[in-house]
Structures are given as C-alpha cells and as structure tokens.
C-alpha atoms as a PDB file:
ATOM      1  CA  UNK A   1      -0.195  12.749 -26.038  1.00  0.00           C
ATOM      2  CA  UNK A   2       3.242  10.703 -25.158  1.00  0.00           C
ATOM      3  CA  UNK A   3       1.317   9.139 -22.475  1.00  0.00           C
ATOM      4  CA  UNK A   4       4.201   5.988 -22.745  1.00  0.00           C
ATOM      5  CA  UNK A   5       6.471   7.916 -20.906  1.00  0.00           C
ATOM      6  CA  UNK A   6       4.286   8.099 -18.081  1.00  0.00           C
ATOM      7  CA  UNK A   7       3.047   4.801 -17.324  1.00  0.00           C
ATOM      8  CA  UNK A   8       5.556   3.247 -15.401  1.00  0.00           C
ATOM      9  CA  UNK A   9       5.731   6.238 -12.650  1.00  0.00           C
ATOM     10  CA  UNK A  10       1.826   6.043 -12.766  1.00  0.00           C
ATOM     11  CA  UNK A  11       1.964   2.231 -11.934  1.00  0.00           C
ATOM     12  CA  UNK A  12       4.692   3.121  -9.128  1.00  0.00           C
ATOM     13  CA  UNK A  13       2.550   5.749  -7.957  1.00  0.00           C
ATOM     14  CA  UNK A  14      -0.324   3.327  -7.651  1.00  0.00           C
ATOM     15  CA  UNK A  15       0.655   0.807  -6.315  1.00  0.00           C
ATOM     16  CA  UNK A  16       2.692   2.393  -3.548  1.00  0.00           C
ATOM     17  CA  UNK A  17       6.675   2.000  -4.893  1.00  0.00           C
ATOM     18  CA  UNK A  18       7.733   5.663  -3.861  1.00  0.00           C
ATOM     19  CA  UNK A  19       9.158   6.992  -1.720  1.00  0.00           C
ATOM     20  CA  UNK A  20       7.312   9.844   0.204  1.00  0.00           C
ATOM     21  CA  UNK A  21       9.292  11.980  -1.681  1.00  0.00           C
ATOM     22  CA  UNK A  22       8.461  11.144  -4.250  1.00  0.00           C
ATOM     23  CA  UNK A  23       5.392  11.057  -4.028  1.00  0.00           C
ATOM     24  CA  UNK A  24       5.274  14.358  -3.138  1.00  0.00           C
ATOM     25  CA  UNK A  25       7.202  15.424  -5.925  1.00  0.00           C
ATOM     26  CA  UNK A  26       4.733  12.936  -8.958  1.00  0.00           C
ATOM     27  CA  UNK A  27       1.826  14.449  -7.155  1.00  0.00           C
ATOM     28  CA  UNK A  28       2.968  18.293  -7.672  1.00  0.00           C
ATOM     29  CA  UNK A  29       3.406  17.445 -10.968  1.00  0.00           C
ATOM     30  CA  UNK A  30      -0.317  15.751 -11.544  1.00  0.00           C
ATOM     31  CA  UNK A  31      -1.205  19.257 -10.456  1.00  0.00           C
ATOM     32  CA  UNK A  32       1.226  21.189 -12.575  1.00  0.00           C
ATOM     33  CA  UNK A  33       0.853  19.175 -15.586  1.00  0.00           C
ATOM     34  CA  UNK A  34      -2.478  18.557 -17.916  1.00  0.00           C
ATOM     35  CA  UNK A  35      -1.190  15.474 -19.935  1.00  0.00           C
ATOM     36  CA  UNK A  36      -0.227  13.643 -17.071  1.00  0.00           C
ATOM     37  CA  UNK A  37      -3.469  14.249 -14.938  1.00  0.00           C
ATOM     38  CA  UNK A  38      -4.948  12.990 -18.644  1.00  0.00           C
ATOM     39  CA  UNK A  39      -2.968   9.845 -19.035  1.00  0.00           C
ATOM     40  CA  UNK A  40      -3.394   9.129 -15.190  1.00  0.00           C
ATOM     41  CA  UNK A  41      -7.097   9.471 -15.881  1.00  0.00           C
ATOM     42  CA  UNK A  42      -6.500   7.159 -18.420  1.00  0.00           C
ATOM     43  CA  UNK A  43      -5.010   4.279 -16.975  1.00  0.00           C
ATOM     44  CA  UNK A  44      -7.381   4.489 -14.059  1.00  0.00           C
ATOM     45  CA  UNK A  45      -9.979   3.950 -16.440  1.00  0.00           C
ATOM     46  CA  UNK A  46      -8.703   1.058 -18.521  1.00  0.00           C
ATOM     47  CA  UNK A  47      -8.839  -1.102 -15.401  1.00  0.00           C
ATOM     48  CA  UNK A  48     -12.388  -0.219 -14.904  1.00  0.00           C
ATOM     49  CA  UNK A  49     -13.116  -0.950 -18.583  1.00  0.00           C
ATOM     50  CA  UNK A  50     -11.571  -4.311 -18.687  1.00  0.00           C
ATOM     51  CA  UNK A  51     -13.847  -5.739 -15.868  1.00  0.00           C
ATOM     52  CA  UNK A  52     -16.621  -3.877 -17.701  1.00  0.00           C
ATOM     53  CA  UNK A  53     -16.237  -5.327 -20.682  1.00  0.00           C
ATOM     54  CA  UNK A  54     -15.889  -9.031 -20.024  1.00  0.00           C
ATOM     55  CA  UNK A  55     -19.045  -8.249 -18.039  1.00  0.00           C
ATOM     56  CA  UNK A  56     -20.956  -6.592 -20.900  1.00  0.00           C
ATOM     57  CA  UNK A  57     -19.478  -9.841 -22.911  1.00  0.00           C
ATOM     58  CA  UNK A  58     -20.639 -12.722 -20.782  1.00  0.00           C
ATOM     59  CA  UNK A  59     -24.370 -10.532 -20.274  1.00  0.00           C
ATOM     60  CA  UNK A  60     -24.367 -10.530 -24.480  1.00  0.00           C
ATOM     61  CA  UNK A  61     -23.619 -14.155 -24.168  1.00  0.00           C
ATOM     62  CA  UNK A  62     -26.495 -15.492 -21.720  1.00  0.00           C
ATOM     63  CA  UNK A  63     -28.967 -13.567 -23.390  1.00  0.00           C
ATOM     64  CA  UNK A  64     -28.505 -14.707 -26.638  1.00  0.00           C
ATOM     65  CA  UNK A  65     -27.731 -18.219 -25.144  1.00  0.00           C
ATOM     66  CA  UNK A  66     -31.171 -17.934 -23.561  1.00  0.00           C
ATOM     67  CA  UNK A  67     -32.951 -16.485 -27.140  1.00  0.00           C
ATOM     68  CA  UNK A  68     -31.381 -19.718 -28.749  1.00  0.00           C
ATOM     69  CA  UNK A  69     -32.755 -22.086 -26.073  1.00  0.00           C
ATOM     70  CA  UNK A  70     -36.459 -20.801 -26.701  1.00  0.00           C
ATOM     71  CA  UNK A  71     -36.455 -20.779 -30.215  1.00  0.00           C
ATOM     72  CA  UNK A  72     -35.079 -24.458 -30.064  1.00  0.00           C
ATOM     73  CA  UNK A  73     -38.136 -25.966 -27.681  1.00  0.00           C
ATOM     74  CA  UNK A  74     -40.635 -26.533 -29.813  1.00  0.00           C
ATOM     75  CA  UNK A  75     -38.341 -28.775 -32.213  1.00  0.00           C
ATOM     76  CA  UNK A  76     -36.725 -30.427 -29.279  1.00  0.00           C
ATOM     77  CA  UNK A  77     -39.451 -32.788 -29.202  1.00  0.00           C
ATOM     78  CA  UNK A  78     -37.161 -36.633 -29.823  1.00  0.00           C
ATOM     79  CA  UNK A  79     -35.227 -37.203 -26.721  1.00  0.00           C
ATOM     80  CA  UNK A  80     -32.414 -37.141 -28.747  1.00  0.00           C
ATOM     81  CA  UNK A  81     -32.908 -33.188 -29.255  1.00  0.00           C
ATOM     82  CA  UNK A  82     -33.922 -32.690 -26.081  1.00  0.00           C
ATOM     83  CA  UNK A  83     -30.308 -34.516 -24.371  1.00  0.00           C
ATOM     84  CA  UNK A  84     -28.079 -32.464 -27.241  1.00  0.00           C
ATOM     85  CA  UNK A  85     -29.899 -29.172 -25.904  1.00  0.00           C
ATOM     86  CA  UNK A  86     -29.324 -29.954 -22.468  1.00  0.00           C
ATOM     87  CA  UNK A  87     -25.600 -30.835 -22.919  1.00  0.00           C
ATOM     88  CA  UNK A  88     -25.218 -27.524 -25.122  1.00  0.00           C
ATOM     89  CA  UNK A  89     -26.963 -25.615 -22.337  1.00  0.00           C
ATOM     90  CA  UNK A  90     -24.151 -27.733 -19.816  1.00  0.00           C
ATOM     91  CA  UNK A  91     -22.061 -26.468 -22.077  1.00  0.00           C
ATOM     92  CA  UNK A  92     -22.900 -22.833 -22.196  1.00  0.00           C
ATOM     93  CA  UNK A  93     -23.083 -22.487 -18.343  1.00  0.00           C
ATOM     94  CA  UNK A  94     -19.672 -24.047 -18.418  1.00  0.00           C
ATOM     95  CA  UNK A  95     -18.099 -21.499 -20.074  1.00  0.00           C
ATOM     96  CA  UNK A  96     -19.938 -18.628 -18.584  1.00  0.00           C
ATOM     97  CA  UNK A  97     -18.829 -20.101 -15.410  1.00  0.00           C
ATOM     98  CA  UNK A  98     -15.365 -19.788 -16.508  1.00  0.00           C
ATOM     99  CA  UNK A  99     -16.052 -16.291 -17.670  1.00  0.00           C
ATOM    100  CA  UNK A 100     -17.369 -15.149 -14.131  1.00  0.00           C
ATOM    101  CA  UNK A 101     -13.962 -17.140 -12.356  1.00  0.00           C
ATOM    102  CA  UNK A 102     -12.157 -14.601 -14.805  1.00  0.00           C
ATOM    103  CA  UNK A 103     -14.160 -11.495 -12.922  1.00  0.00           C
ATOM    104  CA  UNK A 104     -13.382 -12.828  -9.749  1.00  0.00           C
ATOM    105  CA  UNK A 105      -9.613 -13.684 -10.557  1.00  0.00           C
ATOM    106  CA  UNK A 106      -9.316 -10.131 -11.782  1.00  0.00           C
ATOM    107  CA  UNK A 107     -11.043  -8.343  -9.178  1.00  0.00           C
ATOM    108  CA  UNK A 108      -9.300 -10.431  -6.467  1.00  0.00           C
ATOM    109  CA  UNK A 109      -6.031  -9.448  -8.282  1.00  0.00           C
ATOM    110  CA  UNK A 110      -6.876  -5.871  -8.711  1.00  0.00           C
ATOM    111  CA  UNK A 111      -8.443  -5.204  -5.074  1.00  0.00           C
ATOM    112  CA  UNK A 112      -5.084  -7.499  -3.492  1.00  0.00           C
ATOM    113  CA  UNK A 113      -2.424  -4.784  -4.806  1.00  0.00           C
ATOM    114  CA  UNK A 114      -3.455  -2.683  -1.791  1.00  0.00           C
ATOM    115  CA  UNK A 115      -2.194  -5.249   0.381  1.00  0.00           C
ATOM    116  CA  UNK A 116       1.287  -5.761  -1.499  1.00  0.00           C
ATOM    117  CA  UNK A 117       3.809  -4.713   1.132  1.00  0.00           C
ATOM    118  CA  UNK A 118       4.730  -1.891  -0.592  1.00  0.00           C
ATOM    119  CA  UNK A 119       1.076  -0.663  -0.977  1.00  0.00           C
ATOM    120  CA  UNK A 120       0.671  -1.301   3.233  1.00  0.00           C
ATOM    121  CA  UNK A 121       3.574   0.860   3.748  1.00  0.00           C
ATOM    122  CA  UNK A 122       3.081   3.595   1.811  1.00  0.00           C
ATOM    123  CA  UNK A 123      -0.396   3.686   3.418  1.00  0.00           C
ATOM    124  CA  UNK A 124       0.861   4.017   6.842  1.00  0.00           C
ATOM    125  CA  UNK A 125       3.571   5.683   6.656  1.00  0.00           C
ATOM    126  CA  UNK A 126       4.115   9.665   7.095  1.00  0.00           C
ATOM    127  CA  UNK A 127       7.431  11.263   7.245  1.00  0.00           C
ATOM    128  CA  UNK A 128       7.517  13.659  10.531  1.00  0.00           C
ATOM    129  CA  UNK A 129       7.412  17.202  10.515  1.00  0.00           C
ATOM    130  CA  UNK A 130      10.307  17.683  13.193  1.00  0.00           C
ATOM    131  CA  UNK A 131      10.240  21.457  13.348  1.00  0.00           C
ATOM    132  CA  UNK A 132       6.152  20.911  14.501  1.00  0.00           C
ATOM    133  CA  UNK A 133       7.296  18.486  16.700  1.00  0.00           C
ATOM    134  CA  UNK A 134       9.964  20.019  18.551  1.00  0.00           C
ATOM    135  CA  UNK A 135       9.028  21.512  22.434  1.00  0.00           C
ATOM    136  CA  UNK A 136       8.933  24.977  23.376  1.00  0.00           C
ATOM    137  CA  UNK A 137      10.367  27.992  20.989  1.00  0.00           C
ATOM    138  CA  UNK A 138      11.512  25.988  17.950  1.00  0.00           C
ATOM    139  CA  UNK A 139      13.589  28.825  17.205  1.00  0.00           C
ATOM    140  CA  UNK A 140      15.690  28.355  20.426  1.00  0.00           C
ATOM    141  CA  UNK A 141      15.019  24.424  20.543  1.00  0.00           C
ATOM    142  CA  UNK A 142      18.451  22.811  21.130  1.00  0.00           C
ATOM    143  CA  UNK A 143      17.665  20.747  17.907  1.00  0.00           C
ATOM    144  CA  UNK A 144      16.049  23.751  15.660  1.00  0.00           C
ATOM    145  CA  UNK A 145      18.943  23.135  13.065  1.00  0.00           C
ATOM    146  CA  UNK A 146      18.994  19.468  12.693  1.00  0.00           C
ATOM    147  CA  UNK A 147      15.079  19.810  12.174  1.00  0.00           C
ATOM    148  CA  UNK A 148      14.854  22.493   9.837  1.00  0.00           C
ATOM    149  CA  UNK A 149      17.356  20.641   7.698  1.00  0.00           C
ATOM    150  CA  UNK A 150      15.372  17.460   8.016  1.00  0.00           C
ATOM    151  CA  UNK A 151      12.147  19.516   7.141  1.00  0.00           C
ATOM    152  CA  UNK A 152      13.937  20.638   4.255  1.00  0.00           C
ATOM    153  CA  UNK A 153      14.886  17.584   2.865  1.00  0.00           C
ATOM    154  CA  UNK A 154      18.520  17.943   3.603  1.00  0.00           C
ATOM    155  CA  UNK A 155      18.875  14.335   5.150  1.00  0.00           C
ATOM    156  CA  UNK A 156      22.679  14.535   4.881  1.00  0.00           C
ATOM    157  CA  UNK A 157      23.043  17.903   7.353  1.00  0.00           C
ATOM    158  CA  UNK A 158      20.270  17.097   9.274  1.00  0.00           C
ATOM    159  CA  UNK A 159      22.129  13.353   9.886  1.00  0.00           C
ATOM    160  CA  UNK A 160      25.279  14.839  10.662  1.00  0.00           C
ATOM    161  CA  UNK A 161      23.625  17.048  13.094  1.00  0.00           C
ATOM    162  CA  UNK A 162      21.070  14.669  15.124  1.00  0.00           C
ATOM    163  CA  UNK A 163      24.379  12.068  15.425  1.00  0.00           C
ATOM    164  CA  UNK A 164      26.542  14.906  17.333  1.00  0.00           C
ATOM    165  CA  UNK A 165      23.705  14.336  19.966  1.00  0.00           C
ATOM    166  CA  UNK A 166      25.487  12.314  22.819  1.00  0.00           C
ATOM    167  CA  UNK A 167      23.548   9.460  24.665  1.00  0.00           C
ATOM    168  CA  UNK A 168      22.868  11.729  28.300  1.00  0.00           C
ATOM    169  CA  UNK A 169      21.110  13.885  26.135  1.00  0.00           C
ATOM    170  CA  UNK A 170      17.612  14.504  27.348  1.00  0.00           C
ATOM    171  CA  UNK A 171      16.748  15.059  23.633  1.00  0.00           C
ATOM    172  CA  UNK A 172      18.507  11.548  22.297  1.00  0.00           C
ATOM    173  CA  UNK A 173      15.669   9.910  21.861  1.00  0.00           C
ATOM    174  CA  UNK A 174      13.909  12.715  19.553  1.00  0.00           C
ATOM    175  CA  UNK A 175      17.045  12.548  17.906  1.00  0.00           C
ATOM    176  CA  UNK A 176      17.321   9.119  17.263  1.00  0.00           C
ATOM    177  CA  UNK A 177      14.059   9.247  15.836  1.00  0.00           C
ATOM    178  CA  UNK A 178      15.042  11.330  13.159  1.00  0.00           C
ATOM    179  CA  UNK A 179      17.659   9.870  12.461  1.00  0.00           C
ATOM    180  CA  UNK A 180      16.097   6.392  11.943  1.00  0.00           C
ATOM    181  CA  UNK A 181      13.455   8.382   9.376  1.00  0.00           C
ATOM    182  CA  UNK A 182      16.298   9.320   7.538  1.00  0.00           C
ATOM    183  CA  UNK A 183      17.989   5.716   7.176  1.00  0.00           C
ATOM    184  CA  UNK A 184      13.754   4.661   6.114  1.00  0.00           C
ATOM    185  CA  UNK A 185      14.381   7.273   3.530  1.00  0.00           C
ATOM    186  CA  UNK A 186      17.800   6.229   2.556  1.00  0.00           C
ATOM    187  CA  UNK A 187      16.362   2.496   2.314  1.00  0.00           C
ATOM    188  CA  UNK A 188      19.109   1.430   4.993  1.00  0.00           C
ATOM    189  CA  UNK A 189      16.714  -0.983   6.610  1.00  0.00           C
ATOM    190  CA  UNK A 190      18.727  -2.310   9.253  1.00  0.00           C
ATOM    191  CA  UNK A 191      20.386   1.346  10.368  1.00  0.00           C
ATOM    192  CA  UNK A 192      16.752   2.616  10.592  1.00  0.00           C
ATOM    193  CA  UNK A 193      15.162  -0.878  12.286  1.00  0.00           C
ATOM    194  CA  UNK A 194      18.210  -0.227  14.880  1.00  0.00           C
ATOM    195  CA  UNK A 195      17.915   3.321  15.344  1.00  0.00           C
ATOM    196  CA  UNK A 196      13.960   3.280  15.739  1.00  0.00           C
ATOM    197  CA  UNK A 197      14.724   0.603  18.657  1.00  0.00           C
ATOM    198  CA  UNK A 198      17.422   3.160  20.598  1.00  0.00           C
ATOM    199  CA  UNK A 199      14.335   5.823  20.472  1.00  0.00           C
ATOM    200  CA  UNK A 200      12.275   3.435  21.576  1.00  0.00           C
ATOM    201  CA  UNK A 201      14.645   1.992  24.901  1.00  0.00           C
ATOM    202  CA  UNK A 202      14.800   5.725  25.869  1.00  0.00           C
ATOM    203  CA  UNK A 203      10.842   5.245  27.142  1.00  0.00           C
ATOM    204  CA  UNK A 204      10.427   9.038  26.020  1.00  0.00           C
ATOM    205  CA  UNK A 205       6.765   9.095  26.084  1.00  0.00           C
ATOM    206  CA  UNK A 206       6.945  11.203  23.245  1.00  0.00           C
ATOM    207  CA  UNK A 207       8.819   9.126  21.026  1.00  0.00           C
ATOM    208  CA  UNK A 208       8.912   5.427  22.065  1.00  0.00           C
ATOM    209  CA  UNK A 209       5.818   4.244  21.014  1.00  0.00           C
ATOM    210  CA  UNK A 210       6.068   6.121  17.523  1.00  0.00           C
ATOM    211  CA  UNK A 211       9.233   4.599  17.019  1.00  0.00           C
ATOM    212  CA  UNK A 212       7.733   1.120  18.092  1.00  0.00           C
ATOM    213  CA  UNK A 213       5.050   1.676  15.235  1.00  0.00           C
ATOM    214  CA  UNK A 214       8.020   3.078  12.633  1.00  0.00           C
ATOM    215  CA  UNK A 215      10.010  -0.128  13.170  1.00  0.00           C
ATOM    216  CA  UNK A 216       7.112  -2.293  12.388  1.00  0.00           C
ATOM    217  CA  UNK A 217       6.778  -0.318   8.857  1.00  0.00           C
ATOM    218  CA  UNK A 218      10.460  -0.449   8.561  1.00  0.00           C
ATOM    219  CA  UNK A 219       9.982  -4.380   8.275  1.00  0.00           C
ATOM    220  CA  UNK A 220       6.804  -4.173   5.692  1.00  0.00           C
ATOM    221  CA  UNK A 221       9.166  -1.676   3.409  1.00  0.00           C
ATOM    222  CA  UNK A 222      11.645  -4.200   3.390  1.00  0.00           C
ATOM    223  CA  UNK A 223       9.740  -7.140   2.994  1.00  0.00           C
ATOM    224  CA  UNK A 224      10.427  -8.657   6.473  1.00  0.00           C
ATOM    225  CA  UNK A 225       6.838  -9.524   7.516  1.00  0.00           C
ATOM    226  CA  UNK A 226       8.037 -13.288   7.634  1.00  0.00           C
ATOM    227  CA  UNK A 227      10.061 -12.667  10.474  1.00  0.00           C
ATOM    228  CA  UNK A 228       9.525 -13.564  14.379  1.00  0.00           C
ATOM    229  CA  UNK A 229      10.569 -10.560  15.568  1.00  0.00           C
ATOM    230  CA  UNK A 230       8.233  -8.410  13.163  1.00  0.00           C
ATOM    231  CA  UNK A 231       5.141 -10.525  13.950  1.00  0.00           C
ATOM    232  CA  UNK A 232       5.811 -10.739  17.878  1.00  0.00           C
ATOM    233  CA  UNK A 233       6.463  -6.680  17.976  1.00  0.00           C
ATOM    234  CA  UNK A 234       2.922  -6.494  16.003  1.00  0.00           C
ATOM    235  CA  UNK A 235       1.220  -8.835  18.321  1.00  0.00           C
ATOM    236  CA  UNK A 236       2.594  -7.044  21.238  1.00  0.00           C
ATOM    237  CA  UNK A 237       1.536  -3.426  19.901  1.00  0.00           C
ATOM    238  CA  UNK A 238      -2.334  -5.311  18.848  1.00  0.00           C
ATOM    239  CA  UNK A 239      -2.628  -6.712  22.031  1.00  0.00           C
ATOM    240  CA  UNK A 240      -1.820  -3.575  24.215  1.00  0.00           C
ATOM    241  CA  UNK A 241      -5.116  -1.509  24.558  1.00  0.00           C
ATOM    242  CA  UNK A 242      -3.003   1.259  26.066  1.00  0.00           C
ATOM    243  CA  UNK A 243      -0.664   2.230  23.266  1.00  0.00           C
ATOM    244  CA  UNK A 244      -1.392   4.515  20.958  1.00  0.00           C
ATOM    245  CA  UNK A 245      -0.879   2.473  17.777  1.00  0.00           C
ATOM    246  CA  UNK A 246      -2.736  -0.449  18.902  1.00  0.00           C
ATOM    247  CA  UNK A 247      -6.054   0.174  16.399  1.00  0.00           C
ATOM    248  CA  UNK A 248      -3.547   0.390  13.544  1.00  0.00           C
ATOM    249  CA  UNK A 249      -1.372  -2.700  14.901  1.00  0.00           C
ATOM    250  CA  UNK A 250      -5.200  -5.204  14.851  1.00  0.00           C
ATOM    251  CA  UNK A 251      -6.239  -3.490  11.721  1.00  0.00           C
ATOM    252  CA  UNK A 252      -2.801  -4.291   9.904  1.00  0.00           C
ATOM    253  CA  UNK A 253      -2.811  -7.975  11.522  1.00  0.00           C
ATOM    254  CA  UNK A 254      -6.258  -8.506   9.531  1.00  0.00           C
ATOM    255  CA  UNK A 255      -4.106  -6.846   6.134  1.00  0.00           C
ATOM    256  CA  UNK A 256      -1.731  -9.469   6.125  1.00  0.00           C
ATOM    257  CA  UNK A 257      -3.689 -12.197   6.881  1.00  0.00           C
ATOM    258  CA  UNK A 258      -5.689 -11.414   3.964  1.00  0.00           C
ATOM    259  CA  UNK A 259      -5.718 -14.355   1.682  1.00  0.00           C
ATOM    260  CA  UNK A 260      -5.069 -12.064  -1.484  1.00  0.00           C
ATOM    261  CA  UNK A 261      -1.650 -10.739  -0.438  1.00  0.00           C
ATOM    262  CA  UNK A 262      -0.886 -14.640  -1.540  1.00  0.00           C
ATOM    263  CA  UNK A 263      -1.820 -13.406  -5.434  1.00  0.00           C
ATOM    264  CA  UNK A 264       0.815 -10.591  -5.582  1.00  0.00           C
END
C-alpha cells in the first residue's frame, strides 16, 4: 500500500482545509477506492494508539513501581532506608505525573483541532442548492440558468449570469447571495464578505438572515475572528432570540472562547 501519497489530503480532510468541493470530491473517492478507505483507517487509528500506549506505559510503570515498594518494606527498617524509599517513591510519582501532563497535553491538542478556524468553518458551512431554493416552477424561475450553472459547479457562468441582475430586481438579493457563495468558493474574502452584506440590506426575508450567518463564516475562513466587526455581527446574531441563526451564533461564541483554540 503507497499509503504516503495519501496522508497529506487525509490530514486536510480532517482537519477541515477543503473546500466543500473538495470534500465532496476526497469523499467519493473514500468510497470508490479500497486503499484509501485503508490508509484513512489507518491514520485514524495511530492517533488512538499513541494515547493508548503512553497509557498502557505509565499503568506498566505504577504497577511495577508499586511491586518494588512492597518487596522493599521489610528491609526499610534504618531511617535512612526508609527516607531513600520515600524520595524514590517522590520520585516515581514525579515522573508519572509528567507522564499523565503528556495525556492531557495530547488530548487537549488532539480534541482543540476541531476548534481551529478552519475546522469551525468547514463545520458550519453548506454550499446552497439554488435550483431547491428558487420560488415557484424552477424551470420558468427568472434565475433557473444562473442556478443550474451554480448547482453544477460552473461558478464562472453562473457569476456572469447572477451579476446581469440589476439592483430593482425583486430577485437581487437571491442573486447576490449566490454570488457571494461563489467569491467563498473562489477564496475572495472581501468580494464575498461585501456581497453577503448587499443580500443582507435587501431585508429579503428569505435571504438576509442567511447571508448575515454566511458573512460571519466568511470571517472564520479567513481568519478574521479578531476583528470588531466579526465579533459585534456575532453578538448581535447570539443575542437576537428571533433570528434564525441565533442557536448557532451562542453555540459558536462558546467555540471560540474555548481555551484550546489558543494550542493550534
């Protein structure tokens, strides 16, 4: 098995680094291919077995600590012997001490990557199904062909198309919308923070407060979570019982207070 060549999309994968495409695309090929879905099985694994192992270690280590300590009693009977056994027990606890801050460390490590930025955003994030989305017959819709080519992964017709849409448009905002996914997928951060906020002036009921919650994940994928305007949108969203996103806003306020995005 080559599994080397695999690894580093694995890790990607993991740890949330795609893009939703691909991600779509690494996991039709976990199901297509055998080798992968071994390696992948793998590295989960190896994690698992590293904690395991200095586990199984420090558990050898007390017990035969603790066999050592009995058999040594009944000579420890100067108070000489008995202060050299009690510093080598000091001694002992010490370093399993050290071995159990290792655990922790790792563990705290391990369990923390869910709360990179990139893992939070790959989390929350879906890319729209416009076509489902669209009002009415989507076959007559008046934005059926900017939607079909944005289902289909054609971002560059589907672009074109939603930015022929002019401003008095009662479909602007859906368009805008779209268009600021597409920017997300192109990694344009700022086009696709600006274009999420046009949806979002609209007040389209159907769109503005999705595009509220988009912009906020527009800032986590580019690594803007340090900014005002990022943490007073959040704060506004978490403290508004009425929107639709607000759950999601409290629950990602406790995510990046977490002490353990600090360790990434």
């Amino acid at each position: 098995m080559n599994a080397e060549r695999y690894i580093e999309k694995i890790e990607q994968y993991l740890e949330g680094e795609m893009s939703q495409a691909e991600r779509a695309a690494f996991e039709a090929e976990i199901d297509e291919n055998a080798e992968l879905r071994q390696t992948m099985a793998a590295y989960d694994g190896s994690l698992a077995a590293i904690e395991q192992s200095i586990e199984n270690t420090l558990r050898h280590e007390l017990q035969s600590w603790a066999a050592e300590d009995k058999a040594a009693q009944p000579a420890a009977s100067r108070s000489s012997a008995k202060i050299v056994t009690m510093r080598t027990l000091a001694l002992r606890w010490a370093a399993a001490a050290s071995i159990l801050l290792v655990i922790g460390w790792f563990t705290m490590v391990q369990t923390g990557k869910g709360l990179s930025d990139e893992a939070l955003f790959a989390a929350q994030y879906a890319l729209p199904q416009a076509q489902a989305a669209l009002r009415g017959d989507a076959a007559t819709h008046p934005l059926a062909a900017g939607a079909a080519a944005f289902d289909a992964g054609d971002f560059q017709t589907a672009q074109t198309f939603f930015e022929q849409i002019p401003t008095q448009d009662e479909y602007y905002a859906e368009a805008q919308y779209l268009l600021a996914h597409i920017a997300l997928q192109q990694k344009d951060y700022d086009r696709a923070i600006a274009t999420f906020n046009r949806a979002t002036e609209r007040r389209d009921p159907k769109v503005s407060e999705k595009a509220e919650w988009n912009t906020l994940l527009t800032y986590i994928a580019a690594k803007r979570t340090d900014k005002a305007i990022f943490k007073n949108l959040l704060a506004k969203i978490a403290g508004d019982a009425g929107h639709s996103y607000q759950q999601q806003a409290v629950a990602l306020q406790k995510q990046l207070a977490d002490f353990r995005r600090k360790l990434q």
